[in-house]
Protein backbone atom coordinates (compact mmCIF):
# COMPACT_ATOMS: atom_id res chain seq x y z
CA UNK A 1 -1.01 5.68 5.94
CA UNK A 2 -1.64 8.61 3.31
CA UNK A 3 -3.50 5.90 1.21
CA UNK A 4 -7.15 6.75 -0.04
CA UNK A 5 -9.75 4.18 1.41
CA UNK A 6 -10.21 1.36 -1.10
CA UNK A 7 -13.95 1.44 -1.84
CA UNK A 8 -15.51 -1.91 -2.67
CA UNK A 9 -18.56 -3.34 -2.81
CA UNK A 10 -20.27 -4.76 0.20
CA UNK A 11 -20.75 -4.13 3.63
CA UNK A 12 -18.13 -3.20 6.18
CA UNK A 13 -15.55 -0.05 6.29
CA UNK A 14 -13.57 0.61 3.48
CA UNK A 15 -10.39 -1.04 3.15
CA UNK A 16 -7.22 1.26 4.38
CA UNK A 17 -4.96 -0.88 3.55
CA UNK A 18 -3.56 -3.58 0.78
CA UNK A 19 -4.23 -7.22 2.08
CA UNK A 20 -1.23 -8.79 0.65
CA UNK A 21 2.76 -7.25 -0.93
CA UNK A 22 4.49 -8.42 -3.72
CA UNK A 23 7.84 -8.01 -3.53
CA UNK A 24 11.70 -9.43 -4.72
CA UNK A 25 14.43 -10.30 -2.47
CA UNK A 26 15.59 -6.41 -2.31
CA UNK A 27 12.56 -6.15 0.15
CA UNK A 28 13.67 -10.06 2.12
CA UNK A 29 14.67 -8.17 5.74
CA UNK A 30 13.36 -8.59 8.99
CA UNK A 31 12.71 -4.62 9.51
CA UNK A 32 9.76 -4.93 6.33
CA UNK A 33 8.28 -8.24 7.64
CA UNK A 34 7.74 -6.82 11.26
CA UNK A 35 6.89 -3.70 9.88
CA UNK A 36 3.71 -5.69 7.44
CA UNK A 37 3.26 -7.90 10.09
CA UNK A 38 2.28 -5.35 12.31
CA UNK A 39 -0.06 -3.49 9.53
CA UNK A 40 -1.56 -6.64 9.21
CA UNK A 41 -0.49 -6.77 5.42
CA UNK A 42 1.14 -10.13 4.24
CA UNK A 43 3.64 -10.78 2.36
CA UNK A 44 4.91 -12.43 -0.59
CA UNK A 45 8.66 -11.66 -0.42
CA UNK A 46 10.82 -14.02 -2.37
CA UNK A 47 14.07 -14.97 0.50
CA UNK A 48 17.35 -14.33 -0.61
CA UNK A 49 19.11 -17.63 -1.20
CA UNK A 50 16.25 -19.57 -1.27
CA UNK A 51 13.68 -18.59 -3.40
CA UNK A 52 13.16 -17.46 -7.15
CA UNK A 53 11.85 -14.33 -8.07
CA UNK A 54 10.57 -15.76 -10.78
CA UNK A 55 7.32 -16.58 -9.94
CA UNK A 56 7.00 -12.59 -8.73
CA UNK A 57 7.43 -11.50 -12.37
CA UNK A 58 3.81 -11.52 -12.98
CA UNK A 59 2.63 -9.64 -10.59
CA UNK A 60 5.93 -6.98 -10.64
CA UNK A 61 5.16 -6.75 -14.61
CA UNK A 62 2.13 -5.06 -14.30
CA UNK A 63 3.56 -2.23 -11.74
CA UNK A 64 6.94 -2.06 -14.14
CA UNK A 65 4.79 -1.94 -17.21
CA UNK A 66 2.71 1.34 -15.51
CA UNK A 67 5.74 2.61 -14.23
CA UNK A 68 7.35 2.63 -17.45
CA UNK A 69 4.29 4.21 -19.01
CA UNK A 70 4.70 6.97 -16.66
CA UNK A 71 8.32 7.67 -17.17
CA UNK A 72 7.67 7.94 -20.69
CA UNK A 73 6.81 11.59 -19.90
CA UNK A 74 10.67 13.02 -19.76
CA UNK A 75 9.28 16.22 -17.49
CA UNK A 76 8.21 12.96 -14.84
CA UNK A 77 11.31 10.69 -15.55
CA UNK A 78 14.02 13.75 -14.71
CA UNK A 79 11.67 15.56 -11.94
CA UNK A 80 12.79 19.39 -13.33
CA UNK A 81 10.42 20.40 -10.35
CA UNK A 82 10.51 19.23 -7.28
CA UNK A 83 7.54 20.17 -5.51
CA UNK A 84 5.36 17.60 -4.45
CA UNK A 85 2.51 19.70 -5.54
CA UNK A 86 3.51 19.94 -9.36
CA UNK A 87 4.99 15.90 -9.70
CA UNK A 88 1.70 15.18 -8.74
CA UNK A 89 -0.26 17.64 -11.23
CA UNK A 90 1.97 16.00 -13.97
CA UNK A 91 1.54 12.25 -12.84
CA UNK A 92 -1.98 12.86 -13.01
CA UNK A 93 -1.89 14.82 -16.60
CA UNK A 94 -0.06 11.69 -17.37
CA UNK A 95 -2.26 9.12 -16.22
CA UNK A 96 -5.45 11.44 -18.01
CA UNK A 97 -3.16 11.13 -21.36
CA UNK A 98 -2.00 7.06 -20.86
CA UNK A 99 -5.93 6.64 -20.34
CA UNK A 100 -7.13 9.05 -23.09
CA UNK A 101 -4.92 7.31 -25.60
CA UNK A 102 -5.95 3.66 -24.68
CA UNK A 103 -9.84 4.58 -25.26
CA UNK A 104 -11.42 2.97 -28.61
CA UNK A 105 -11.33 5.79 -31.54
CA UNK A 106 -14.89 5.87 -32.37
């Protein structure tokens, strides 16, 4: 619900919402699938017993890969401060340095 609106181009009202969830068989309950069935969100959940999460893995890589970007920063990874107001001012010096570094050099 605290999600920005997701501009794009076109006509219509921004998007408030993801159209579809990736997730691995941590997420397989009926609780989550009412709850994105309800938001109008669907899902990709890989069922416990039944499925492989391996066919997840390349859309999980990209999150883990960020994530693990992010985490680099030790301040972020052991959360020293707990205010919601300075995680976020450091997640976003983090993001400006991750982005800064992965420009071309000239």
């Amino acid at each position: 619900d605290g999600m920005p609106a997701i501009k794009r181009g076109g006509r219509g009202h921004p998007r408030r919402r993801p159209v579809k969830l990736h997730g691995d068989k941590g997420y397989d309950n009926p609780r989550v699938r009412r709850y994105l069935r309800r938001r109008g969100i669907s899902a990709r959940i890989a069922r416990i017993g039944r499925d492989s999460s391996a066919r997840l893995g390349r859309h999980r890589w990209v999150v883990e890969r960020t994530l693990g970007w992010l985490l680099s920063y030790k301040r972020l990874a052991l959360r020293y401060d707990r205010s919601a107001v300075t995680i976020t001012a450091l997640a976003r010096l983090a993001v400006t340095l991750i982005c800064a570094r992965r420009l071309p050099a000239n």
